[in-house]
Protein backbone atom coordinates (compact mmCIF):
# COMPACT_ATOMS: atom_id res chain seq x y z
CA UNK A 1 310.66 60.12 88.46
CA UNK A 2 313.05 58.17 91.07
CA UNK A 3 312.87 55.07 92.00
CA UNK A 4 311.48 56.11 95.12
CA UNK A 5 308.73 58.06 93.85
CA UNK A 6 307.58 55.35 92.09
CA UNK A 7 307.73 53.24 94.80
CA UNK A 8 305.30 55.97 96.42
CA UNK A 9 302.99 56.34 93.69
CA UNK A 10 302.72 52.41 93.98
CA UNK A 11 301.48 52.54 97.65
CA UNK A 12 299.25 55.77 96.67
CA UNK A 13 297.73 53.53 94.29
CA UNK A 14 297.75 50.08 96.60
CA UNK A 15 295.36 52.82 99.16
CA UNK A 16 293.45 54.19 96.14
CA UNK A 17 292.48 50.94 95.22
CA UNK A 18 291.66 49.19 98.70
CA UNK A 19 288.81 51.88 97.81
CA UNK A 20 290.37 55.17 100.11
CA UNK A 21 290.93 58.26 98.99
CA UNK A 22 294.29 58.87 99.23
CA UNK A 23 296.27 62.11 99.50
CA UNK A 24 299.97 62.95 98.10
CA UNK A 25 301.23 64.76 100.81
CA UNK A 26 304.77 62.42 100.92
CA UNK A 27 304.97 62.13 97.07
CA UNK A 28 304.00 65.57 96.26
CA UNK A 29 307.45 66.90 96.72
CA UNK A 30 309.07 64.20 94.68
CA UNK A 31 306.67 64.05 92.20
CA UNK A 32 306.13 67.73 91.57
CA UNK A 33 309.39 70.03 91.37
CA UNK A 34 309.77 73.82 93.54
CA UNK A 35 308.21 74.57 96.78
CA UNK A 36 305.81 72.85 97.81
CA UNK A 37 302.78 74.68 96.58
CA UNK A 38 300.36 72.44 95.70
CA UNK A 39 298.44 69.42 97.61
CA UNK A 40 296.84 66.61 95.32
CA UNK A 41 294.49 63.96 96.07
CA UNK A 42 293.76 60.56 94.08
CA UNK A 43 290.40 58.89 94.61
CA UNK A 44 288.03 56.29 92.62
CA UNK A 45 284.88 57.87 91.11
CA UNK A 46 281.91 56.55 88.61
CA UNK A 47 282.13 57.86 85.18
CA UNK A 48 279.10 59.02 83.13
CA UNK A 49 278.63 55.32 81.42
CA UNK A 50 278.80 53.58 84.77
CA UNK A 51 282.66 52.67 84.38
CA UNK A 52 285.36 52.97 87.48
CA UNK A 53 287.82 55.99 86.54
CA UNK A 54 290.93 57.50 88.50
CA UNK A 55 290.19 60.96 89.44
CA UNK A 56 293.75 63.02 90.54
CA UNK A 57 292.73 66.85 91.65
CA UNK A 58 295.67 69.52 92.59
CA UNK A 59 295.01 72.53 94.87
CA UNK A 60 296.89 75.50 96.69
CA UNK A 61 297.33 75.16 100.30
CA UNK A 62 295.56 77.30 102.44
CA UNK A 63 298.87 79.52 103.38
CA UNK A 64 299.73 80.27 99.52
CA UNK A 65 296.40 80.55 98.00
CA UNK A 66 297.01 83.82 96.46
CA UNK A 67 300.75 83.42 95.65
CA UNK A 68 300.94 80.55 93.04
CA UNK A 69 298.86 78.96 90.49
CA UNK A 70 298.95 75.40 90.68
CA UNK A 71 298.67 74.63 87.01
CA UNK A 72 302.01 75.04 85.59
CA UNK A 73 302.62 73.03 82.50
CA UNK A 74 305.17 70.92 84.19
CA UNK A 75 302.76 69.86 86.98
CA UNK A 76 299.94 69.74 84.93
CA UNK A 77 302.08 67.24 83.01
CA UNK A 78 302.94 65.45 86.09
CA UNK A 79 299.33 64.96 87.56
CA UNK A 80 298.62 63.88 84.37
CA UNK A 81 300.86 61.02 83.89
CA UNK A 82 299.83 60.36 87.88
CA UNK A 83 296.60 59.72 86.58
CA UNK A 84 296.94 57.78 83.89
CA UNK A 85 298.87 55.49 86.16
CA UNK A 86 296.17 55.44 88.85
CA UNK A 87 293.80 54.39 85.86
CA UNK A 88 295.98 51.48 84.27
CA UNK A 89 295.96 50.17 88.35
CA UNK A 90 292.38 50.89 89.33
CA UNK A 91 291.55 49.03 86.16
CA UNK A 92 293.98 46.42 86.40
CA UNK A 93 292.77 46.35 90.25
CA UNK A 94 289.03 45.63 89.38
CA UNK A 95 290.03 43.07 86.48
CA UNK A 96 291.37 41.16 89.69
CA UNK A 97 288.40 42.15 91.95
CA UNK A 98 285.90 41.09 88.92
CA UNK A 99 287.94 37.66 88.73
CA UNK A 100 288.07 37.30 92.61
CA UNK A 101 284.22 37.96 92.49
CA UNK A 102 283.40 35.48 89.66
CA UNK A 103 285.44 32.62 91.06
CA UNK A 104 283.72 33.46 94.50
CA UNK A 105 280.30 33.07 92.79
CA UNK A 106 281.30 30.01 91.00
CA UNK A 107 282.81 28.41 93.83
CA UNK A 108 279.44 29.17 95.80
CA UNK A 109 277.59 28.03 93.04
CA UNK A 110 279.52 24.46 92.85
CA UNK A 111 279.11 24.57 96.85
CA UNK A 112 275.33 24.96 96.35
CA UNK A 113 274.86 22.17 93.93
CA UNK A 114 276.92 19.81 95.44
CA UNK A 115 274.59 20.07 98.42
CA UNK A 116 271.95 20.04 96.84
CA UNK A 117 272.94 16.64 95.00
CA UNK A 118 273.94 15.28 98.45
CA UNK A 119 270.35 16.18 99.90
CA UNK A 120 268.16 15.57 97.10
CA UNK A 121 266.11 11.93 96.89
CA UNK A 122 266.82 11.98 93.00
CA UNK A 123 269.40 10.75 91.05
CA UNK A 124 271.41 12.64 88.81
CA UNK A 125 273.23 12.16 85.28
CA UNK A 126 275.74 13.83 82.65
CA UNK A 127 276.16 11.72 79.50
CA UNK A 128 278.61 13.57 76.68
CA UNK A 129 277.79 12.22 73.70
CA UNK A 130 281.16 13.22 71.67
CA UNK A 131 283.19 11.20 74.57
CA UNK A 132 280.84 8.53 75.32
CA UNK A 133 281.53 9.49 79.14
CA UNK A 134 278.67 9.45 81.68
CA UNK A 135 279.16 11.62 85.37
CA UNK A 136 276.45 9.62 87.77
CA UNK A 137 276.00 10.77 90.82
CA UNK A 138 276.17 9.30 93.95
CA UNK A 139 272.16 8.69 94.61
CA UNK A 140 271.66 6.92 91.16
CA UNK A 141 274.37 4.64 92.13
CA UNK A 142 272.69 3.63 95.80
CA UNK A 143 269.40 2.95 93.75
CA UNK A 144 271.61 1.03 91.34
CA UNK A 145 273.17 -1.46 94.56
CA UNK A 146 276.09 0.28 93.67
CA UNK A 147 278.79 0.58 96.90
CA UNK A 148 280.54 3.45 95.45
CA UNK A 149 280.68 6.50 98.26
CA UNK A 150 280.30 9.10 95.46
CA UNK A 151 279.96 10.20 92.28
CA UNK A 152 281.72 8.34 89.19
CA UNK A 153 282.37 8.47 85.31
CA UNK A 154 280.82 5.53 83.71
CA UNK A 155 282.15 5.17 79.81
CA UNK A 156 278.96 5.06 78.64
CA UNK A 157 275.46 5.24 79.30
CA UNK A 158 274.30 3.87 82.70
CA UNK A 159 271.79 1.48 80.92
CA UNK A 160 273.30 -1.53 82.35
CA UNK A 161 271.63 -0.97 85.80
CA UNK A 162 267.84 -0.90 83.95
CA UNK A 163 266.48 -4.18 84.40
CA UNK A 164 266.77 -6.38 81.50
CA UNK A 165 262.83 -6.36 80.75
CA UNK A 166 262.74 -2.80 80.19
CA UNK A 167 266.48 -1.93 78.38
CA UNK A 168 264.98 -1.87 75.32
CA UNK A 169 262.25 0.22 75.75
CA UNK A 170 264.93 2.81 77.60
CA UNK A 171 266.91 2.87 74.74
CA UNK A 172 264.36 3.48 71.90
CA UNK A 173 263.43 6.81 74.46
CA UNK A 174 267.02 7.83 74.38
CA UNK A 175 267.25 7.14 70.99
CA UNK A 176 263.89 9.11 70.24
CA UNK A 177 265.19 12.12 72.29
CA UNK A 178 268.59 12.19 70.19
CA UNK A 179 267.06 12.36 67.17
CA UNK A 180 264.58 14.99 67.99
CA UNK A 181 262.29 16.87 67.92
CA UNK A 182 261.26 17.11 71.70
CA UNK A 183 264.39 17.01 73.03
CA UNK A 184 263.29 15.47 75.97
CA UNK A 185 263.44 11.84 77.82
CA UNK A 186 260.74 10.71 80.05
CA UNK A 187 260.13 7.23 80.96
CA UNK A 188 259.02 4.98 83.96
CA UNK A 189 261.23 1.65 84.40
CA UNK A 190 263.22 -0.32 86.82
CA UNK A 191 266.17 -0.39 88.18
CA UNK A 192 268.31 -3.31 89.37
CA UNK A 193 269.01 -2.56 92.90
CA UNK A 194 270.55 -4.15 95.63
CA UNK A 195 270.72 -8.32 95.81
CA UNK A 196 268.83 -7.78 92.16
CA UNK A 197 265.70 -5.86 93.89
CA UNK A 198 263.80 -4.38 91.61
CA UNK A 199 263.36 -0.61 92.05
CA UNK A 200 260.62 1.50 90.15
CA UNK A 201 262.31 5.30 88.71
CA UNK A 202 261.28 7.66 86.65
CA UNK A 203 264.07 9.06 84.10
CA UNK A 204 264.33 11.99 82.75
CA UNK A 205 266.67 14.17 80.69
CA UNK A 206 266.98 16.84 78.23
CA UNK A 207 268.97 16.92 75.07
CA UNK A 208 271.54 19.83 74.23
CA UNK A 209 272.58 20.54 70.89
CA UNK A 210 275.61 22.45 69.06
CA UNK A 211 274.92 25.07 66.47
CA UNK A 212 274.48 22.04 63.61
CA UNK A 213 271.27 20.84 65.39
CA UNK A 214 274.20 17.51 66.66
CA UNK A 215 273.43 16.48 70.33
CA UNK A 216 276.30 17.04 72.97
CA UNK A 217 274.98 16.47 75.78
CA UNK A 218 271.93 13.89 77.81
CA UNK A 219 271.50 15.27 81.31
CA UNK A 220 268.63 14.27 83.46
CA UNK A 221 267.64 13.08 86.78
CA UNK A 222 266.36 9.69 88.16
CA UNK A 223 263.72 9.55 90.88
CA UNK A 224 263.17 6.65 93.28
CA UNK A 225 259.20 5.41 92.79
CA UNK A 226 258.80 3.01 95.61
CA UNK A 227 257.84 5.26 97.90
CA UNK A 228 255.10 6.75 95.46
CA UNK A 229 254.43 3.09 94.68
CA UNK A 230 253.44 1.87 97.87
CA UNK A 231 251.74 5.39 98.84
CA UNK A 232 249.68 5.02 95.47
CA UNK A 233 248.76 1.36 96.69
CA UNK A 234 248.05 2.31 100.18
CA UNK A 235 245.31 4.94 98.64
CA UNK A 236 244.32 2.47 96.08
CA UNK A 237 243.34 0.15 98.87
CA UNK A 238 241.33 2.47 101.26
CA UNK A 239 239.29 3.33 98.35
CA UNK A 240 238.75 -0.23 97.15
CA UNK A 241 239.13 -2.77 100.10
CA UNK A 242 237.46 -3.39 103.27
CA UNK A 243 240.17 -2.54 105.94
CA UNK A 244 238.92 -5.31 108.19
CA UNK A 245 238.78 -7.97 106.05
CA UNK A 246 240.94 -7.09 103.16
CA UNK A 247 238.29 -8.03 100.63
CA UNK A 248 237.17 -5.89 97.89
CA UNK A 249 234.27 -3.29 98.84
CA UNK A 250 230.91 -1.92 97.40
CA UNK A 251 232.61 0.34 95.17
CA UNK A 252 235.44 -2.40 93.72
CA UNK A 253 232.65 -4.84 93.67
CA UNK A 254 229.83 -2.91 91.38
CA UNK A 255 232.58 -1.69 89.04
CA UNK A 256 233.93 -5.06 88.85
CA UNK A 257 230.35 -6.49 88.22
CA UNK A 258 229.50 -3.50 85.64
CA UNK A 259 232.27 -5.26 83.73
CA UNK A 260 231.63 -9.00 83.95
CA UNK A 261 227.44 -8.02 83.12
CA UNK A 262 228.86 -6.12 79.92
CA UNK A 263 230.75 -9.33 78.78
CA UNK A 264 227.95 -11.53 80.03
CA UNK A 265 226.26 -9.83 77.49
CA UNK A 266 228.64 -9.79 74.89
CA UNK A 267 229.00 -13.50 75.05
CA UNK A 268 225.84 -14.68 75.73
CA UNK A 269 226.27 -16.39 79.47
CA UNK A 270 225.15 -15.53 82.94
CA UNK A 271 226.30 -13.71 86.10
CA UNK A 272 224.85 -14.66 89.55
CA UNK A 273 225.37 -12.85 92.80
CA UNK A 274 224.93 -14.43 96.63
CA UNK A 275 224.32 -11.81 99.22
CA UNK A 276 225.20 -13.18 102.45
CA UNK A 277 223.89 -12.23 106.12
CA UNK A 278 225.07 -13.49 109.16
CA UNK A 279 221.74 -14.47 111.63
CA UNK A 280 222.81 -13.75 115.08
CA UNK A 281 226.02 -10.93 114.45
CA UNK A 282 224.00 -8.26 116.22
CA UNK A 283 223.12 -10.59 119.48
CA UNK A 284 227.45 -11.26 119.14
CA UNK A 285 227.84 -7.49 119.06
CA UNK A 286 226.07 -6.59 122.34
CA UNK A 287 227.29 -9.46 123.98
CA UNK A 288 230.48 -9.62 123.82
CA UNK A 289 231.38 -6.12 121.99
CA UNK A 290 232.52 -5.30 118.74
CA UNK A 291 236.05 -6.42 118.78
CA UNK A 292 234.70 -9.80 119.28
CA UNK A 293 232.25 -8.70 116.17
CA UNK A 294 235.33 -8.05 114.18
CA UNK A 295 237.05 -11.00 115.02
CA UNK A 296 234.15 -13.03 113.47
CA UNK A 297 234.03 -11.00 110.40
CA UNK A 298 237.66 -11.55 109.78
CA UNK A 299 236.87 -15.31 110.40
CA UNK A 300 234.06 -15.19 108.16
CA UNK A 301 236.08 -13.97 105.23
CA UNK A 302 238.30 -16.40 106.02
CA UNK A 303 235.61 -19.59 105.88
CA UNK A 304 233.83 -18.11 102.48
CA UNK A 305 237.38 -16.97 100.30
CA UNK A 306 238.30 -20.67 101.16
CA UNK A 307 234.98 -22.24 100.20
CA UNK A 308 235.26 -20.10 97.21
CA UNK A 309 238.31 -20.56 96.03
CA UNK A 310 240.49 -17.68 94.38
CA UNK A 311 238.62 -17.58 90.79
CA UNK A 312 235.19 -15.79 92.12
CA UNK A 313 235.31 -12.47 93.44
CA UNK A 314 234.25 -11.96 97.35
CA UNK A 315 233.47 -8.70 98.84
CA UNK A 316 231.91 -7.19 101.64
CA UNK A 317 229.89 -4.59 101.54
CA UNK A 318 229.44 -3.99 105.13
CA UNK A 319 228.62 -4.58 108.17
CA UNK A 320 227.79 -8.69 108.25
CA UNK A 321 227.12 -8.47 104.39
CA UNK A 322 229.17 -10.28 102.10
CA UNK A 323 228.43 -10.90 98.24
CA UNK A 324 229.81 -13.82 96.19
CA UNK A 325 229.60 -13.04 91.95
CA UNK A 326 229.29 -15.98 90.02
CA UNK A 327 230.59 -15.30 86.25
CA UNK A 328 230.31 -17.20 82.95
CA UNK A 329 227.17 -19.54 84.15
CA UNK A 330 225.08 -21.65 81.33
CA UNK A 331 222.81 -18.63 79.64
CA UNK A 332 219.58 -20.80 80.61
CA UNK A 333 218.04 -18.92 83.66
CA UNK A 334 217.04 -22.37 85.51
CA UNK A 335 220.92 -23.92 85.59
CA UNK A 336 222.45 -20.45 86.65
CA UNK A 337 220.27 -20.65 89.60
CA UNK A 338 220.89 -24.40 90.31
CA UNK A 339 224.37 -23.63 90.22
CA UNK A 340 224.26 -20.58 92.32
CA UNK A 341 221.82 -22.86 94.43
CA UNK A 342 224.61 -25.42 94.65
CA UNK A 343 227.58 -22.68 95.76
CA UNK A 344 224.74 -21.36 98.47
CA UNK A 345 224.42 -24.90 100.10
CA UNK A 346 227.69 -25.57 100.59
CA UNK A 347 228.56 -21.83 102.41
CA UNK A 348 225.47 -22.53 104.71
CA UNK A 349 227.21 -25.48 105.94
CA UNK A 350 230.77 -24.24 106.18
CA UNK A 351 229.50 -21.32 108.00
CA UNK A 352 227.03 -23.14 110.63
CA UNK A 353 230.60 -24.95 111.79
CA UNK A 354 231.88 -23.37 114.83
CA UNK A 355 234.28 -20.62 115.35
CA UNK A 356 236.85 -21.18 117.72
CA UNK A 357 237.32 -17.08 118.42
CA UNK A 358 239.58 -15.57 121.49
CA UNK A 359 236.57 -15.10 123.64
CA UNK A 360 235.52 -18.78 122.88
CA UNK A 361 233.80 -20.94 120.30
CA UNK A 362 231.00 -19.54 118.52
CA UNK A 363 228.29 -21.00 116.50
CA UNK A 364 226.21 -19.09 114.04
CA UNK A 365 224.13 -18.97 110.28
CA UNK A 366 223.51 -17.13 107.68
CA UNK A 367 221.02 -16.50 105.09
CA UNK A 368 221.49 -16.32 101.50
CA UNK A 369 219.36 -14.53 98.92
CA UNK A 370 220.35 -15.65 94.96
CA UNK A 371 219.63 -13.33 91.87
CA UNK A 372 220.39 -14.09 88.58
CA UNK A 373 221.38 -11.21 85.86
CA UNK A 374 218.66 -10.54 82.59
CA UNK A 375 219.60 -8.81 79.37
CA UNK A 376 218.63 -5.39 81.49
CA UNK A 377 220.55 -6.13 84.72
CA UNK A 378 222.94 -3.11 86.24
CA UNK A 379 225.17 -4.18 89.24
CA UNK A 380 222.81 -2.09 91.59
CA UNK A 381 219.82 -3.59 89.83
CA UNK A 382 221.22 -7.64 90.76
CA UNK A 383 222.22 -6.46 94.07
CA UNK A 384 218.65 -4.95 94.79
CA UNK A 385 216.90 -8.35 93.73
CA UNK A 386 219.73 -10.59 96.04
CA UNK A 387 218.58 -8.18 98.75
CA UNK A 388 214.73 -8.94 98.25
CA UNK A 389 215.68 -12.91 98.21
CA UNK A 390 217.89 -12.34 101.42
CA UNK A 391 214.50 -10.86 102.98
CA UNK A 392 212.88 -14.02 101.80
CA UNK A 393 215.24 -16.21 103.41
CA UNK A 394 215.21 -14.83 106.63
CA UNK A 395 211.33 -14.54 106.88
CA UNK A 396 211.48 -18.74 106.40
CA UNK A 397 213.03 -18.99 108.95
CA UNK A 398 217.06 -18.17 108.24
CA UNK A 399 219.60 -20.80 108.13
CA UNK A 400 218.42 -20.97 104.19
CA UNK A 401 218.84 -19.65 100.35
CA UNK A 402 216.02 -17.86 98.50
CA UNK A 403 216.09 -17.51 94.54
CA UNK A 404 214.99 -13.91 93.38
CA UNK A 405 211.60 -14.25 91.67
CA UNK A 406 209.48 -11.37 90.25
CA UNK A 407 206.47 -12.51 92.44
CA UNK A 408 209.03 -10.94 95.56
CA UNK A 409 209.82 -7.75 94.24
CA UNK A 410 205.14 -7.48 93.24
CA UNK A 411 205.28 -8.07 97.04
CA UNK A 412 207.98 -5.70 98.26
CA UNK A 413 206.69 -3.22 95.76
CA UNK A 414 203.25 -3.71 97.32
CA UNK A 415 204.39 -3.53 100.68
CA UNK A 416 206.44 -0.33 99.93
CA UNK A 417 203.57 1.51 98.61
CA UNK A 418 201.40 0.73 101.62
CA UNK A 419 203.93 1.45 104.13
CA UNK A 420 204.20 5.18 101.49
CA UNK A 421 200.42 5.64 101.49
CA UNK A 422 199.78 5.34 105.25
CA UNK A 423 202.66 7.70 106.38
CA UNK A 424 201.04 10.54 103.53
CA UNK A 425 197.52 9.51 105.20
CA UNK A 426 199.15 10.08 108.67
CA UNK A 427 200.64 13.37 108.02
CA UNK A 428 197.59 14.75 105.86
CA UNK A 429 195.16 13.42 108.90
CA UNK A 430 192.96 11.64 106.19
CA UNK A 431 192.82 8.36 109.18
CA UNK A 432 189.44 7.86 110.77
CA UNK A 433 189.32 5.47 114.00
CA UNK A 434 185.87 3.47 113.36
CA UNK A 435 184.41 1.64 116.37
CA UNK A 436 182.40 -1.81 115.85
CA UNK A 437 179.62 -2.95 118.13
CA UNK A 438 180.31 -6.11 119.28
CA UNK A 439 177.11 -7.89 121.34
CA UNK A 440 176.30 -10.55 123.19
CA UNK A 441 173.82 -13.22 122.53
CA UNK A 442 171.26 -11.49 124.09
CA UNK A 443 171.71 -8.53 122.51
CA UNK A 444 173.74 -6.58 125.13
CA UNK A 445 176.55 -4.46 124.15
């Protein structure tokens, strides 16, 4: 072949594999010697095993269709070198597409991780082990104080940036994942953020290994706590604290008690509990309305933690209720009380002071039943019997403290079964109205 028929095979095979079919019709006559008697085509087709091939086909024209055979030896020759070159460029052409393609998907790949890394809340790491270099991205450095404004290389592992208190525990879970078998890292700690704030992450990686079982590589990610932290604390303290007054409710308070009877137990003292009950909160309530009502409570709270003190636990358990525990008392029965008696004295008198409130000064009391904890006591048990003194105190009169005694709870027992006995009578019509004669001195009625 010429010069210039190769240079016409080439663009044949440039259109062949853009992916058209592409017809000889200016090479035939170069390519293939005598009239022009044939017409050949080159086009891409799918082999058998799923492979690309070069397909070259040769044809009479319509006008000599009965005059020539188109397979002479010499073109047969011909077309068949043509398509061995159209195969050594189709392949050659999809080696290139196949390379294009990959570095298409790789660079789409890098694109998606890199904004993934940029949106994601987590930090992320690369330690290789064999260089002793560390790629940290961008988000593990903020949560580090850090001002870089992207990723780095640290030589080394970015331990430096746990807080001092918990280095050593990070680096016995690094070392544990290194040496196997889990592979894995997991472990809570804190970070040294910015101005030396502490910030709460949990680390984790993975360990990957050569062929000898030695690690290469440490990769993980590093997720910001606080925000779980103070979520976690929010929930903690809807569940266990009054919302009003910030002081521990029912629940907190009988699971705290359950604990402090148990070691009263164990250790042979005493645990009392005050149940407290504001005298005039309802007449406050319809008076003035409840935000005033709340206003007290808070106020309340306020008067009893400080007549308290921090070291006994206060909690409300609602409405005007609060309850005072009293732990470690002397195990005789008699002194507990006294003591209890003692606390209950002084929060009558703080309390009776007046409140200076935003819709004025307001003066009220409270009442305060006392019960001490036996060998049997639960923290529903105690509370029950401080309930039956509180009803005590306020049938004296209010303003005062009742001691839970067992000749109260005969008495509320007895009145409970009356009360149960005359609603069955009701409801079973077993009540007979009785009329007495009543008459006069002479007899008249």
């Amino acid at each position: 072949m010429c010069s210039s028929d190769l240079d016409q095979l080439a663009a044949l095979l440039e259109r062949v594999a853009s992916g058209k079919a592409a017809w000889l019709d200016g090479v035939a006559g170069g390519l293939l010697p005598g009239p022009r008697l044939v017409e050949v085509a080159a086009a891409r087709c799918i082999g058998r095993d799923g492979t690309c091939v070069g397909v070259v086909m040769a044809a009479n024209p319509e006008a000599v269709r009965s005059m020539s055979e188109p397979g002479t030896d010499a073109r047969l020759r011909i077309l068949e070198l043509v398509a061995e070159r159209v195969g050594g460029h189709l392949a050659h052409a999809d080696d290139k597409l196949g390379r294009e393609l990959q570095w298409r998907q790789l660079a789409a790949s890098e694109e998606r991780l890199r904004l993934a890394l940029i949106g994601s809340r987590d930090g992320f790491w690369d330690w290789d082990i064999e260089t002793g270099a560390c790629f940290v991205s961008h988000r593990l450095l903020q949560m580090a104080g850090r001002p870089e404004t992207g990723p780095v290389a640290l030589s080394g592992l970015w331990g430096e940036h746990v807080h001092p208190a918990d280095r050593r525990a990070f680096g016995d879970a690094v070392t544990r994942a290194l040496e196997g078998p889990n592979d894995e890292l997991e472990i809570e700690v804190r970070l040294l953020g910015p101005e030396h704030h502490e910030v709460p992450a949990l680390v984790r990686g993975m360990v990957t290994r050569d062929t000898a079982g030695r690690p290469l590589h440490l990769a993980g990610s590093v997720r910001d706590l606080t925000e779980e932290k103070q979520n976690a604390s929010y929930i903690h303290r809807l569940a266990f604290y009054d919302t009003l007054t910030a002081l521990p409710n029912r629940r907190l308070l009988t699971d705290d008690l359950d604990v402090r009877l148990r070691d009263s137990n164990e250790n042979g003292t005493l645990v009392a509990v005050l149940l407290i009950d504001l005298d005039r909160f309802k007449a406050l309530n319809e008076c003035f309305g409840h935000a005033a009502g709340d206003e007290l409570l808070r106020a309340v709270a306020a008067r009893i933690r400080s007549a308290v003190g921090d070291r006994e636990p206060v909690a409300r358990l609602g409405g005007d209720e609060f309850v005072i525990v009293l732990a470690d008392l002397p195990p005789a029965g008699d002194v507990a009380t006294a003591l209890a008696g003692d606390l209950g004295r002084r929060l009558l008198t703080a309390l009776s002071a007046p409140h200076h409130l935003t819709f004025g000064a307001f003066q009220d009391t409270a009442s305060i039943g006392v019960a001490v904890a036996d060998a049997g006591s639960t923290s529903q048990s105690l509370l029950k019997q401080a309930e039956v003194a509180l009803y005590e105190a306020k049938a004296a009169g209010r303003n005062t403290i009742r001691a839970f005694e067992r000749g109260m709870q005969v008495r509320i027992d007895a009145r409970a079964s009356m009360e149960a006995a005359l609603r069955k009578a009701l409801s079973e019509a077993k009540l007979r109205l009785v009329y007495q004669v009543q008459l006069d001195a002479a007899g008249r009625l």
